[in-house]
PDB file of N, CA and C in Angstrom:
ATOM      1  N   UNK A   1      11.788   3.548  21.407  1.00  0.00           N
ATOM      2  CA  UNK A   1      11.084   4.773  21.084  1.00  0.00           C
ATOM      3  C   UNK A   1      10.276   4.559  19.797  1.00  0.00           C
ATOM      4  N   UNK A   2       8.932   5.380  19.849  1.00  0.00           N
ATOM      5  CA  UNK A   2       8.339   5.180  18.526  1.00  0.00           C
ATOM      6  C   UNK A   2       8.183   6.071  17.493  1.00  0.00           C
ATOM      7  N   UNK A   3       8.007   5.140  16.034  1.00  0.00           N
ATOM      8  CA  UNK A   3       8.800   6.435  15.121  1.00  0.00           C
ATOM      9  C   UNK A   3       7.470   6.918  14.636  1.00  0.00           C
ATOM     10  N   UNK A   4       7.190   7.861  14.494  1.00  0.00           N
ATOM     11  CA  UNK A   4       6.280   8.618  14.088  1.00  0.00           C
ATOM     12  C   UNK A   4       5.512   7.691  12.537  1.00  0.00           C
ATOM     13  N   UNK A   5       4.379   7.633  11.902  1.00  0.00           N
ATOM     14  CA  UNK A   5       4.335   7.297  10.681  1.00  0.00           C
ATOM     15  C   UNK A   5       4.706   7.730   9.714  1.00  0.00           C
ATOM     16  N   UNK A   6       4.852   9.418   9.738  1.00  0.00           N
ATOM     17  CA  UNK A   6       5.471  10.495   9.076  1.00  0.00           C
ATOM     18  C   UNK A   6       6.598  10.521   8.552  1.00  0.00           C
ATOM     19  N   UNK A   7       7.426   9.888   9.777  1.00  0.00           N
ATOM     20  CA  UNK A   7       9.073   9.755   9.334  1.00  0.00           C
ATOM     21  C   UNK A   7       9.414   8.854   8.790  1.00  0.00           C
ATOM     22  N   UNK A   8       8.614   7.420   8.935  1.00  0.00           N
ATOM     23  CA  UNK A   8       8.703   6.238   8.548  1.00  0.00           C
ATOM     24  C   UNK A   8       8.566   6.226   7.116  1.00  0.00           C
ATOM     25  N   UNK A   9       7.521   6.826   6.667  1.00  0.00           N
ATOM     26  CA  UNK A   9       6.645   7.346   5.779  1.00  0.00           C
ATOM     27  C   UNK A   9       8.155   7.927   4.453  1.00  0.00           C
ATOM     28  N   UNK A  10       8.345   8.947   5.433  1.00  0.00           N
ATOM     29  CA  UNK A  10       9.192  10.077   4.496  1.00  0.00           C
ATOM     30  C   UNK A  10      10.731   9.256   4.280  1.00  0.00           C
ATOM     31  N   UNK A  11      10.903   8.821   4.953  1.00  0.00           N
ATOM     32  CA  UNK A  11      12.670   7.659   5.045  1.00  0.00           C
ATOM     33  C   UNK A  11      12.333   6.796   3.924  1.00  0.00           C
ATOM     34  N   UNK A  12      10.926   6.095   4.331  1.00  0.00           N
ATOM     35  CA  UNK A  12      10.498   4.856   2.830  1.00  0.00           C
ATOM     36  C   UNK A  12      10.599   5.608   1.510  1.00  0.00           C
ATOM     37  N   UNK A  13       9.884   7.151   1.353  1.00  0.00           N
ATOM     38  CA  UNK A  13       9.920   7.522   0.455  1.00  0.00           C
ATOM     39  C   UNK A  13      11.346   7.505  -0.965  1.00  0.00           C
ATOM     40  N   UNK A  14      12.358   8.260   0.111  1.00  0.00           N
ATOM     41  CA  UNK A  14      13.328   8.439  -0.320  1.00  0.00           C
ATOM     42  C   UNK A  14      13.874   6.911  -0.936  1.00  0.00           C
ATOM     43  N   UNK A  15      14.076   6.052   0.281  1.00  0.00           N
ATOM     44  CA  UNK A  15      14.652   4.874  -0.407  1.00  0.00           C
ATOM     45  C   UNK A  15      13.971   4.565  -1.582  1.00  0.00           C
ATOM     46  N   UNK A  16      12.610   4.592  -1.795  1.00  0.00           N
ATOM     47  CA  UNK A  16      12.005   4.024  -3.513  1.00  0.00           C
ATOM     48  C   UNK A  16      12.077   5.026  -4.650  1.00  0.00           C
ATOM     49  N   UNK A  17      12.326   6.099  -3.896  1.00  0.00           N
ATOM     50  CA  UNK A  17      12.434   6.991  -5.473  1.00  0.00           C
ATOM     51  C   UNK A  17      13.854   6.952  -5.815  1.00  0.00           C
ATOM     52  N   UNK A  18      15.025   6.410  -5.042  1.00  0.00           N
ATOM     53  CA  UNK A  18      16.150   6.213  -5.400  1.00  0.00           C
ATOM     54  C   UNK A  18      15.923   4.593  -6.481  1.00  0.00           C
ATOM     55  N   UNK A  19      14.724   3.994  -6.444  1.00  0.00           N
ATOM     56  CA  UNK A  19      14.712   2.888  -7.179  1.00  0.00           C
ATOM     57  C   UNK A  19      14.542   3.106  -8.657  1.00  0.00           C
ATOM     58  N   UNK A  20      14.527   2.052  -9.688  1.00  0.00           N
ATOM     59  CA  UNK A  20      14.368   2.480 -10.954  1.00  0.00           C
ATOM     60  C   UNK A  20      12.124   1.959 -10.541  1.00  0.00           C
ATOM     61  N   UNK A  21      11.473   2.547 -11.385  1.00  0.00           N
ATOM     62  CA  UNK A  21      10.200   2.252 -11.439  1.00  0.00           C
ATOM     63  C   UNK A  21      10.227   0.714 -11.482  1.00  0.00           C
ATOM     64  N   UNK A  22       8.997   0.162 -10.285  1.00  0.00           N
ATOM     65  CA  UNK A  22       8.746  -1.084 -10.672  1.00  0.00           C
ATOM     66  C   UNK A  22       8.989  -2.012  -9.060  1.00  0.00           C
ATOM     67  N   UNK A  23      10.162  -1.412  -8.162  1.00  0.00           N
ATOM     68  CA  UNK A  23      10.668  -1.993  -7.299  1.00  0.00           C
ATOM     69  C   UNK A  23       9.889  -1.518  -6.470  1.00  0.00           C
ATOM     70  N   UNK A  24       9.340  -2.781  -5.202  1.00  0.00           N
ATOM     71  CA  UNK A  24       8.474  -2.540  -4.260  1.00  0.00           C
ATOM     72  C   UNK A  24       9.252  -3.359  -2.634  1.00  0.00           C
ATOM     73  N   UNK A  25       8.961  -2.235  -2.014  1.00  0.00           N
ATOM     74  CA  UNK A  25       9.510  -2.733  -0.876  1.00  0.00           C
ATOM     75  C   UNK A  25       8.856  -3.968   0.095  1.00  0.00           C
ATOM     76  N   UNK A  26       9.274  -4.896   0.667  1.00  0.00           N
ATOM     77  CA  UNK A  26       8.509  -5.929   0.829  1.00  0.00           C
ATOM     78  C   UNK A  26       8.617  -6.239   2.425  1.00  0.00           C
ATOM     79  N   UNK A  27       7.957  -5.197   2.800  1.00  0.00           N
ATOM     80  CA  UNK A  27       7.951  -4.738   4.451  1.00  0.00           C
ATOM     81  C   UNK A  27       7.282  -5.539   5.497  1.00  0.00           C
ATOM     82  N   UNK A  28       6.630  -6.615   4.970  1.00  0.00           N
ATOM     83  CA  UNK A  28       6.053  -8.061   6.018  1.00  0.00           C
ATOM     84  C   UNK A  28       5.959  -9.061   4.942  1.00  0.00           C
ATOM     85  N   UNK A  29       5.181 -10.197   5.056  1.00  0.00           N
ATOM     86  CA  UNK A  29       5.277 -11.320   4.061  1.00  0.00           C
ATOM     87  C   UNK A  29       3.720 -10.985   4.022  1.00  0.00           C
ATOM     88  N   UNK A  30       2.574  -9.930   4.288  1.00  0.00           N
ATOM     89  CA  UNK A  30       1.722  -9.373   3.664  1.00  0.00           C
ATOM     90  C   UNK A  30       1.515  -8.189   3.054  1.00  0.00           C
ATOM     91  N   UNK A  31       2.528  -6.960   3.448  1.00  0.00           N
ATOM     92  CA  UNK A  31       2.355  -5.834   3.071  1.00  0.00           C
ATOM     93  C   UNK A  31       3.432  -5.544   2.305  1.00  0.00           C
ATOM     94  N   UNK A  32       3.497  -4.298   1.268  1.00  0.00           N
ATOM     95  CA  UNK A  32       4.599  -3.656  -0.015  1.00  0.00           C
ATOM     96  C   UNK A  32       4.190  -2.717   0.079  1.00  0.00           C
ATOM     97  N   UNK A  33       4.658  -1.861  -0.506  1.00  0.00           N
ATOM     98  CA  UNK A  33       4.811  -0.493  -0.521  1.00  0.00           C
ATOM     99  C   UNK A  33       5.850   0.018  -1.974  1.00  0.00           C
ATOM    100  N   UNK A  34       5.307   0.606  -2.338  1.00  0.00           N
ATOM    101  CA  UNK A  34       5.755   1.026  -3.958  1.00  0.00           C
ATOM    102  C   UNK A  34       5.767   2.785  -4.199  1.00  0.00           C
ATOM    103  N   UNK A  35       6.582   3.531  -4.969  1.00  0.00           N
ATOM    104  CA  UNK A  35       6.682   4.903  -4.969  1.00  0.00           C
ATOM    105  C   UNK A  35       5.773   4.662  -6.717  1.00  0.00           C
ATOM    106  N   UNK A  36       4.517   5.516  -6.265  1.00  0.00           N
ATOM    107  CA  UNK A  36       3.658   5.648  -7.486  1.00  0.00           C
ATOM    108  C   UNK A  36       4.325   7.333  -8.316  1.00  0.00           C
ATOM    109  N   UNK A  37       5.111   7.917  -7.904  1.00  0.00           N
ATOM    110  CA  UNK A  37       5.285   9.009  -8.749  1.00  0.00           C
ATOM    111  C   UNK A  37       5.046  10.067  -8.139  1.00  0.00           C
ATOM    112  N   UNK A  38       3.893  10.225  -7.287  1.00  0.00           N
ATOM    113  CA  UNK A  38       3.671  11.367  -6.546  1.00  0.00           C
ATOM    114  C   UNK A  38       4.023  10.770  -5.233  1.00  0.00           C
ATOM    115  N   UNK A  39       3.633   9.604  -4.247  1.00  0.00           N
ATOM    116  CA  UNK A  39       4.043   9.162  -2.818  1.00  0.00           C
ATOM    117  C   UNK A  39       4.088   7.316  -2.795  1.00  0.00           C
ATOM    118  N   UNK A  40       4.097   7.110  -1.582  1.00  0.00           N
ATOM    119  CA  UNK A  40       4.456   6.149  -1.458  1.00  0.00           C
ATOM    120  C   UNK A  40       2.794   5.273  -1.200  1.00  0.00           C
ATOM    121  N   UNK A  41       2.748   4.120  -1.843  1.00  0.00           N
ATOM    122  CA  UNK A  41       1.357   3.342  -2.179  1.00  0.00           C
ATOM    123  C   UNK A  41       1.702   1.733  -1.093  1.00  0.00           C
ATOM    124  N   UNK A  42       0.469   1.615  -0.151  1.00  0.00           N
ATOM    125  CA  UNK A  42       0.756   0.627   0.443  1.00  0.00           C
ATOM    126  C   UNK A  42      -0.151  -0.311   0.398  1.00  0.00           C
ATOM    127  N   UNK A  43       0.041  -1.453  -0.044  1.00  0.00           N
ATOM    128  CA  UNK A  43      -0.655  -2.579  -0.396  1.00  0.00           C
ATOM    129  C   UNK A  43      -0.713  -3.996   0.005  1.00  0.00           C
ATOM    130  N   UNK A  44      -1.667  -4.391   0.308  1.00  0.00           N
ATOM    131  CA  UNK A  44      -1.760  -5.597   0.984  1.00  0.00           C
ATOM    132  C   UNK A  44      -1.458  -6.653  -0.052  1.00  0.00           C
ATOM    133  N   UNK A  45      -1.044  -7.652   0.551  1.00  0.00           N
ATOM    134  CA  UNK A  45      -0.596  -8.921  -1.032  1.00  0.00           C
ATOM    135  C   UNK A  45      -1.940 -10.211  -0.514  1.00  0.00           C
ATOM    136  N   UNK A  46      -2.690 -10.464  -1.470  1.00  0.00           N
ATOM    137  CA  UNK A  46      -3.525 -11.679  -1.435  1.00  0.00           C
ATOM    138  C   UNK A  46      -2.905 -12.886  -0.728  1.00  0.00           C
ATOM    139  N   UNK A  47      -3.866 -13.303   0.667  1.00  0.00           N
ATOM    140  CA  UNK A  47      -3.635 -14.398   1.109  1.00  0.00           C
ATOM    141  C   UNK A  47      -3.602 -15.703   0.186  1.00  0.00           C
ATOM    142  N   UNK A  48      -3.693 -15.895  -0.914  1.00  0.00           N
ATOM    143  CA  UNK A  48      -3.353 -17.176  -1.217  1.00  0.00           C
ATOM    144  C   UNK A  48      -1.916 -17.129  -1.762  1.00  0.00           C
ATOM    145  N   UNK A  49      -0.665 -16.485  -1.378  1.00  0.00           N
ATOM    146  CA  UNK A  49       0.358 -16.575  -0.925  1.00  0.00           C
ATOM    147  C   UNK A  49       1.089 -16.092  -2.655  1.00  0.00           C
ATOM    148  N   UNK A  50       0.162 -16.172  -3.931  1.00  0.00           N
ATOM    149  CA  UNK A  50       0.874 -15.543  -5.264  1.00  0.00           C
ATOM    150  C   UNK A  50       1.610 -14.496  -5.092  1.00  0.00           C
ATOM    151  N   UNK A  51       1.683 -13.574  -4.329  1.00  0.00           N
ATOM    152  CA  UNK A  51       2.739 -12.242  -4.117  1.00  0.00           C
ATOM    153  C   UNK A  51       1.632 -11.090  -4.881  1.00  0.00           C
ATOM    154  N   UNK A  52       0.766 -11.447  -5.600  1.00  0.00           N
ATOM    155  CA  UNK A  52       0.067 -10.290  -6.018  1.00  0.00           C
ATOM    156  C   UNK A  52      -0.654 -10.052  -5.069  1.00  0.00           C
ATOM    157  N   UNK A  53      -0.598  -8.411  -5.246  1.00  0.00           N
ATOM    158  CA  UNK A  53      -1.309  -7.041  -4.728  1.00  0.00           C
ATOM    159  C   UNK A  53      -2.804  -7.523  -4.518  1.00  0.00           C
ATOM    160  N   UNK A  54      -3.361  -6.783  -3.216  1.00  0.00           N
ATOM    161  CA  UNK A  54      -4.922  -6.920  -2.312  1.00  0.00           C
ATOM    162  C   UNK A  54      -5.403  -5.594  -2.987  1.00  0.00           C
ATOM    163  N   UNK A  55      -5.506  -5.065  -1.793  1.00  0.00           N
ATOM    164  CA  UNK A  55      -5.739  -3.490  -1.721  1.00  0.00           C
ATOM    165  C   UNK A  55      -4.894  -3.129  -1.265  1.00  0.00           C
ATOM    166  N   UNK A  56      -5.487  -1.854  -1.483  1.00  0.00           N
ATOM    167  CA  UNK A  56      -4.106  -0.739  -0.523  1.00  0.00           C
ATOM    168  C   UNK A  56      -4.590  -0.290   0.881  1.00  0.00           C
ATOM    169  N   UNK A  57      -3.768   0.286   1.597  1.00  0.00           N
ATOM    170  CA  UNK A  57      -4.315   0.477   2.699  1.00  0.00           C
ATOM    171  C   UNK A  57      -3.467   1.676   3.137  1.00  0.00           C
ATOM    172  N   UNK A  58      -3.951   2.820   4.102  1.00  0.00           N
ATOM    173  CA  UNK A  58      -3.029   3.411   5.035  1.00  0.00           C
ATOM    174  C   UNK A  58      -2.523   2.932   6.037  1.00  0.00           C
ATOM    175  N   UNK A  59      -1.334   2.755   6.586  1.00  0.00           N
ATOM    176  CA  UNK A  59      -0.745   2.232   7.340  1.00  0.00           C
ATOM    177  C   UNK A  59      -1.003   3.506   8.964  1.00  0.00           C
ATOM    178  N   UNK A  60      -0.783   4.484   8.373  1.00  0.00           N
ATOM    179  CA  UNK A  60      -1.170   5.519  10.091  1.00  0.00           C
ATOM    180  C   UNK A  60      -2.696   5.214  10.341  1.00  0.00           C
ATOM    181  N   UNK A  61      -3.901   5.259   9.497  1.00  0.00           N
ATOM    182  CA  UNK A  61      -5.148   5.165  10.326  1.00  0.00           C
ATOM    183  C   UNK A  61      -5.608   3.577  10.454  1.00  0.00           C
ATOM    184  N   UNK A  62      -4.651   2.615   9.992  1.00  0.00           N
ATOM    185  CA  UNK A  62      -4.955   1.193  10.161  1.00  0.00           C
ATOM    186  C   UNK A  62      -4.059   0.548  10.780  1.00  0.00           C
ATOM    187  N   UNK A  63      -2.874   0.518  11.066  1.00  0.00           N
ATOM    188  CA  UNK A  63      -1.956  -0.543  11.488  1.00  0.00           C
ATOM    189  C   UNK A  63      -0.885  -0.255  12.170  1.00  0.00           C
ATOM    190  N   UNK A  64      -0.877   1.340  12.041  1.00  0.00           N
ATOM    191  CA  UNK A  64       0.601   1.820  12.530  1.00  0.00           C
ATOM    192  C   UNK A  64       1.277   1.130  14.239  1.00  0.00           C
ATOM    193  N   UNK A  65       0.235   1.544  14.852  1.00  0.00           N
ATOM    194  CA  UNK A  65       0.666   0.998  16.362  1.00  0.00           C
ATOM    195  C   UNK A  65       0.574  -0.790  16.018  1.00  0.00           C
ATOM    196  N   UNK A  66       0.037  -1.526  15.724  1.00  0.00           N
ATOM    197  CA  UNK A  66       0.065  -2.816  15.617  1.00  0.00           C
ATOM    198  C   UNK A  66       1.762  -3.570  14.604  1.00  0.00           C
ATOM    199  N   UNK A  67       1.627  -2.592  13.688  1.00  0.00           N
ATOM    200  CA  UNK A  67       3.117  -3.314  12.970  1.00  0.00           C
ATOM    201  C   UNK A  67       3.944  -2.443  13.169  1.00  0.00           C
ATOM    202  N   UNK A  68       4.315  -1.450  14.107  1.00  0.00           N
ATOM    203  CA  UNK A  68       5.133  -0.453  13.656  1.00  0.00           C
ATOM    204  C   UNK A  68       6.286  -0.878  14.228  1.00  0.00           C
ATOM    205  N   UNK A  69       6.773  -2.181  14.844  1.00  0.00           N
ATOM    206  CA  UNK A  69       7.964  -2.378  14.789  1.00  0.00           C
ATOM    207  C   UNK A  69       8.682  -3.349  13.813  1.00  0.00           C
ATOM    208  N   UNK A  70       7.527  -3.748  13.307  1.00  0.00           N
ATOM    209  CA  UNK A  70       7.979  -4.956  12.387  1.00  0.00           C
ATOM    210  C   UNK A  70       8.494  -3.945  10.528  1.00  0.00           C
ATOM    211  N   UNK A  71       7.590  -2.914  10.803  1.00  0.00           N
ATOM    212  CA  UNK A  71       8.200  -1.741   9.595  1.00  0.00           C
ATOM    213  C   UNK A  71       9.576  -0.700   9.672  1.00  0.00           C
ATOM    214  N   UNK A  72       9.611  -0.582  11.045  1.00  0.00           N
ATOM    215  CA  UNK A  72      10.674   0.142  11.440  1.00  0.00           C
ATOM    216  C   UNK A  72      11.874  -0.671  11.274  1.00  0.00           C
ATOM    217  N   UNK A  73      12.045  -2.158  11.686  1.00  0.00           N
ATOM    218  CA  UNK A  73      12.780  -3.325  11.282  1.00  0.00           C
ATOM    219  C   UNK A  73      13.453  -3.379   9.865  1.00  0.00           C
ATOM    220  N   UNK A  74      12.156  -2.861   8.865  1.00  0.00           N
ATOM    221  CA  UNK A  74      12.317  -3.110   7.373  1.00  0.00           C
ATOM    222  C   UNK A  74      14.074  -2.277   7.463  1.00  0.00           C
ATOM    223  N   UNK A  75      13.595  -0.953   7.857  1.00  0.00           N
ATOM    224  CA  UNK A  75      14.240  -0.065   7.498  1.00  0.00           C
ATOM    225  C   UNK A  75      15.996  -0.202   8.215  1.00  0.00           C
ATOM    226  N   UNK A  76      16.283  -1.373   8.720  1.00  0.00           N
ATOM    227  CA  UNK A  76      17.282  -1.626   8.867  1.00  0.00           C
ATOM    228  C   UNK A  76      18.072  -2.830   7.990  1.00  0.00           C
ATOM    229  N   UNK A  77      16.991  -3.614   7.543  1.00  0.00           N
ATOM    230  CA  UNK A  77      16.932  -4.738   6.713  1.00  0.00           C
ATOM    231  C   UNK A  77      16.275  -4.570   5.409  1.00  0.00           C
ATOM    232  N   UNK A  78      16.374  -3.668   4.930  1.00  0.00           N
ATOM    233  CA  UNK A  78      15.626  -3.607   3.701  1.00  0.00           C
ATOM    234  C   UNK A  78      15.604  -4.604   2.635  1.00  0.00           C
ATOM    235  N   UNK A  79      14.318  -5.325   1.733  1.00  0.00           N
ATOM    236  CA  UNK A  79      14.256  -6.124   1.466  1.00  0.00           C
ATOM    237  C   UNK A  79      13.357  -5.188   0.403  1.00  0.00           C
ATOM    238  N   UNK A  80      13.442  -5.494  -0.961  1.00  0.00           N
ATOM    239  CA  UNK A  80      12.908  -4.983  -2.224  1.00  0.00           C
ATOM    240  C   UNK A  80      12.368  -6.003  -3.295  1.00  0.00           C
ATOM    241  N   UNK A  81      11.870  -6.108  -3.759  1.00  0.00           N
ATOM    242  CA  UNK A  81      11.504  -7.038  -4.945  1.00  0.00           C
ATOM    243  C   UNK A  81      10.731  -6.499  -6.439  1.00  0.00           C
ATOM    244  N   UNK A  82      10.916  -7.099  -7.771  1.00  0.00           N
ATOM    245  CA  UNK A  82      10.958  -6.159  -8.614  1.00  0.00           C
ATOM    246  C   UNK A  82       9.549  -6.579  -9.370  1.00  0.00           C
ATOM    247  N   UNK A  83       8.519  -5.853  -9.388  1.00  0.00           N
ATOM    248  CA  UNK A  83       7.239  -5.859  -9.493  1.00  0.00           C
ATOM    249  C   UNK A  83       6.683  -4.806 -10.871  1.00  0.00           C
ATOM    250  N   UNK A  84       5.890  -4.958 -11.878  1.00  0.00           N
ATOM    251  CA  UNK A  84       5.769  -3.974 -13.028  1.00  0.00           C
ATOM    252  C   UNK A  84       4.707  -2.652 -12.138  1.00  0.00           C
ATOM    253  N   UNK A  85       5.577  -1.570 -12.459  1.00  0.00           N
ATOM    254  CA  UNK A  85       5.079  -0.068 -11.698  1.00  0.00           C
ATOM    255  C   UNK A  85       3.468   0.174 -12.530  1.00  0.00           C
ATOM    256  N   UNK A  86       3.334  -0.421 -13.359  1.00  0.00           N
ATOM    257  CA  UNK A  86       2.207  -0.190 -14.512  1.00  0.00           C
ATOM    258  C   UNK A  86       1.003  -0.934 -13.382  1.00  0.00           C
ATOM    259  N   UNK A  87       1.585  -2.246 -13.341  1.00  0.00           N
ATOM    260  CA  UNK A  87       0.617  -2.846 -12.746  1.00  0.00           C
ATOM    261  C   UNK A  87       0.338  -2.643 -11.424  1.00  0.00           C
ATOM    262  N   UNK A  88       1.285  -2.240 -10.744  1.00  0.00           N
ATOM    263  CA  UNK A  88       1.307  -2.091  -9.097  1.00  0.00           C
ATOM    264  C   UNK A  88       0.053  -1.029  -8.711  1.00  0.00           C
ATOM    265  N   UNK A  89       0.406   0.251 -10.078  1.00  0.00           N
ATOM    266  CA  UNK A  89      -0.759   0.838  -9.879  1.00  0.00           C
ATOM    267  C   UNK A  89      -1.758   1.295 -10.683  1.00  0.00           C
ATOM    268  N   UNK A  90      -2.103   0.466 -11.282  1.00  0.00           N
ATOM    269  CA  UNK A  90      -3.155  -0.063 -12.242  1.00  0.00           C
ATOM    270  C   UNK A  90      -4.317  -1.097 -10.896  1.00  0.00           C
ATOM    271  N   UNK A  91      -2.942  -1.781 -10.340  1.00  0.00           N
ATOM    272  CA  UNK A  91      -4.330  -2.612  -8.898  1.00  0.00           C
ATOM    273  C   UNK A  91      -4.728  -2.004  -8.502  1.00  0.00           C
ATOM    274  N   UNK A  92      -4.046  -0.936  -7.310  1.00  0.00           N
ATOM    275  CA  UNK A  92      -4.540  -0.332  -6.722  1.00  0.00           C
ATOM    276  C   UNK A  92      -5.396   0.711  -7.059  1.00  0.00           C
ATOM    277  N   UNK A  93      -5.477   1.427  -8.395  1.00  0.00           N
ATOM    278  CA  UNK A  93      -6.230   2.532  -8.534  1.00  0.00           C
ATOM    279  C   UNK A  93      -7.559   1.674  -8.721  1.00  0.00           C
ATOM    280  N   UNK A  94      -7.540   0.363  -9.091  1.00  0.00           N
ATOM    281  CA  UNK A  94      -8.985  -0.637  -9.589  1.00  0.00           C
ATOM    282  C   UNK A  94      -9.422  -0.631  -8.204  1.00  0.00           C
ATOM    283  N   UNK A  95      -8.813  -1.325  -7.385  1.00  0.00           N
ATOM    284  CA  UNK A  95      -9.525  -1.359  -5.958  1.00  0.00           C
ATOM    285  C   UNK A  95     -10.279  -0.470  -5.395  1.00  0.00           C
ATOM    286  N   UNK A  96      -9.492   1.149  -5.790  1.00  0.00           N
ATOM    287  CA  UNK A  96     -10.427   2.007  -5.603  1.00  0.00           C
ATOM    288  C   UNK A  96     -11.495   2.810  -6.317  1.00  0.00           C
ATOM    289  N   UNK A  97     -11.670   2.308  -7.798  1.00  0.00           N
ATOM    290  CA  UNK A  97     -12.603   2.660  -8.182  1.00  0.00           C
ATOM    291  C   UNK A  97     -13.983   2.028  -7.833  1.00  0.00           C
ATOM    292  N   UNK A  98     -13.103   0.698  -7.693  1.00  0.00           N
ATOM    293  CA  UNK A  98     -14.363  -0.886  -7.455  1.00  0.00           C
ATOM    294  C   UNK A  98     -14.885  -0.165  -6.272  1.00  0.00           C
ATOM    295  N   UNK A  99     -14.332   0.248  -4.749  1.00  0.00           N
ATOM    296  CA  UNK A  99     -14.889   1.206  -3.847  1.00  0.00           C
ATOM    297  C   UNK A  99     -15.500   2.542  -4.095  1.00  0.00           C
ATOM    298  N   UNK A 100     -15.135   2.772  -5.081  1.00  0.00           N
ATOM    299  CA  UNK A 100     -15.999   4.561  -5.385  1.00  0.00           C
ATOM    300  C   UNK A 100     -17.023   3.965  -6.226  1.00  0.00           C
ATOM    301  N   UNK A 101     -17.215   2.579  -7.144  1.00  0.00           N
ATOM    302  CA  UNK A 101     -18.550   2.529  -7.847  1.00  0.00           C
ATOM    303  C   UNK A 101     -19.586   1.511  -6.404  1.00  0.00           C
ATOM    304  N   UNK A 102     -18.946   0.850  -5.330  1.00  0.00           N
ATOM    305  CA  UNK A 102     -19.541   0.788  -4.894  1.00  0.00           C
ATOM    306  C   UNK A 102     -20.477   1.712  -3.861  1.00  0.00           C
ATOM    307  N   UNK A 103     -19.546   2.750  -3.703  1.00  0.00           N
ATOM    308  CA  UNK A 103     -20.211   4.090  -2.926  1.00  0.00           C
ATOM    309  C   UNK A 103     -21.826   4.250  -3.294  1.00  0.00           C
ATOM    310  N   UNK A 104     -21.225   4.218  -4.677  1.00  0.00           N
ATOM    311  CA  UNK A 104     -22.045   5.312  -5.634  1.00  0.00           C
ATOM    312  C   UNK A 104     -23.384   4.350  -5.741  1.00  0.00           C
ATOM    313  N   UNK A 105     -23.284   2.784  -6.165  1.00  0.00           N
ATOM    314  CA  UNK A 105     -24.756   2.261  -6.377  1.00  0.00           C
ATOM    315  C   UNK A 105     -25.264   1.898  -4.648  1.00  0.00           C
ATOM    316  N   UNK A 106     -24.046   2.058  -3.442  1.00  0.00           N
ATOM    317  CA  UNK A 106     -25.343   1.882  -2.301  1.00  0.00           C
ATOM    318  C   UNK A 106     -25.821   3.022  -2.107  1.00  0.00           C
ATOM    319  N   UNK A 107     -25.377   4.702  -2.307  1.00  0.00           N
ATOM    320  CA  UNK A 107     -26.212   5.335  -2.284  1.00  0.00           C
ATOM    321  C   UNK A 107     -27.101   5.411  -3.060  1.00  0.00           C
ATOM    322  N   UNK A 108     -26.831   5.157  -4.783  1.00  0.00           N
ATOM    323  CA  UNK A 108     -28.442   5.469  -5.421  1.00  0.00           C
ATOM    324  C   UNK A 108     -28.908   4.181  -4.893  1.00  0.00           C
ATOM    325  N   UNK A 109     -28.949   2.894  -4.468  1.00  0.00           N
ATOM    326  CA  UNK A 109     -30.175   2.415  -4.166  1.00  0.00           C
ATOM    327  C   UNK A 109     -30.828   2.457  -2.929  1.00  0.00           C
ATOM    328  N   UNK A 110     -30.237   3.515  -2.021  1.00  0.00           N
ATOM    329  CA  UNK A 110     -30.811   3.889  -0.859  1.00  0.00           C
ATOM    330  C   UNK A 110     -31.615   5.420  -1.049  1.00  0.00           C
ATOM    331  N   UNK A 111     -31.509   5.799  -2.079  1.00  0.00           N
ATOM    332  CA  UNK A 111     -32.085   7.431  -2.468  1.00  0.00           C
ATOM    333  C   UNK A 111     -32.828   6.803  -3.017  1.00  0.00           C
ATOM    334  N   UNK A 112     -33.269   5.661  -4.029  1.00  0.00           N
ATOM    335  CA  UNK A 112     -34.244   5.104  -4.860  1.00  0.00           C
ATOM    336  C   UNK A 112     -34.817   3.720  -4.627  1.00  0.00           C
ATOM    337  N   UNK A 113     -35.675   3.709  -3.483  1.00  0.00           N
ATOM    338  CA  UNK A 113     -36.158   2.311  -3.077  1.00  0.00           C
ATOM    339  C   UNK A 113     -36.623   1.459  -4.106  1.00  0.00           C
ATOM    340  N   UNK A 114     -36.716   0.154  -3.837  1.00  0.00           N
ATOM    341  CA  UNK A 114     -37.361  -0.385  -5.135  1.00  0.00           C
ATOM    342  C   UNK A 114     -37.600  -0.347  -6.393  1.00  0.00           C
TER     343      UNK A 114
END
C-alpha cells in the first residue's frame, strides 16, 4: 500500500524534532532531510560523493512515486547523521536565493533588450 507524502512527511517530522538541532536524516545515499524549525527541509547531497548538501527539493511534486519505497523503508530503518543546523540551512536558503536572483535578472533582461 502507498503512503501518502503527507504522512510520510508528518512521521519524518516528528522523528527530527525529537532530535537535538543539527541531525539529518539520511533517507538514500543522495537525499537528507533536516527539521529547519518550522518543517522538514529536503536536500539533495552533491554527486561528488563529500556528503555535502545540493539543493533542496520537494519530494511530493518531484520524486514521491519514484522513491517512495525506498523512503518509506527509511522509516523502519532509520539512519541519522550529525550535520551543523546553521549550515544545513544556510545551503539551502543560498540555493534559493541563487534561484530568486536568477528569476529576477532573466526577467529584467527579457523586459530590457539589449
Amino acid at each position: 500500500m502507498t503512503m501518502p507524502f503527507s504522512e510520510f512527511d508528518a512521521r519524518l517530522a516528528v522523528l527530527l524534532r525529537d532530535h537535538i538541532p543539527g541531525i539529518s536524516a539520511e533517507l538514500t545515499d543522495f537525499a537528507v532531510a533536516y527539521w529547519d524549525g518550522d518543517r522538514v527541509v529536503y536536500c539533495f547531497l552533491r554527486d561528488d560523493g563529500n556528503g555535502k548538501l545540493d539543493e533542496e527539493f520537494d519530494p511530493n511534486r518531484y520524486v514521491w512515486a519514484e522513491w517512495h519505497d525506498e523512503f518509506v523503508a527509511w522509516l523502519a530503518d532509520p539512519r541519522y547523521s550529525a550535520r551543523r543546523a546553521a549550515r544545513l540551512h544556510e545551503r539551502c536558503a543560498a540555493v534559493r536565493r541563487g534561484r530568486l536572483i536568477a528569476a529576477i535578472h532573466h526577467t529584467a533582461t527579457r523586459a530590457c533588450p539589449g
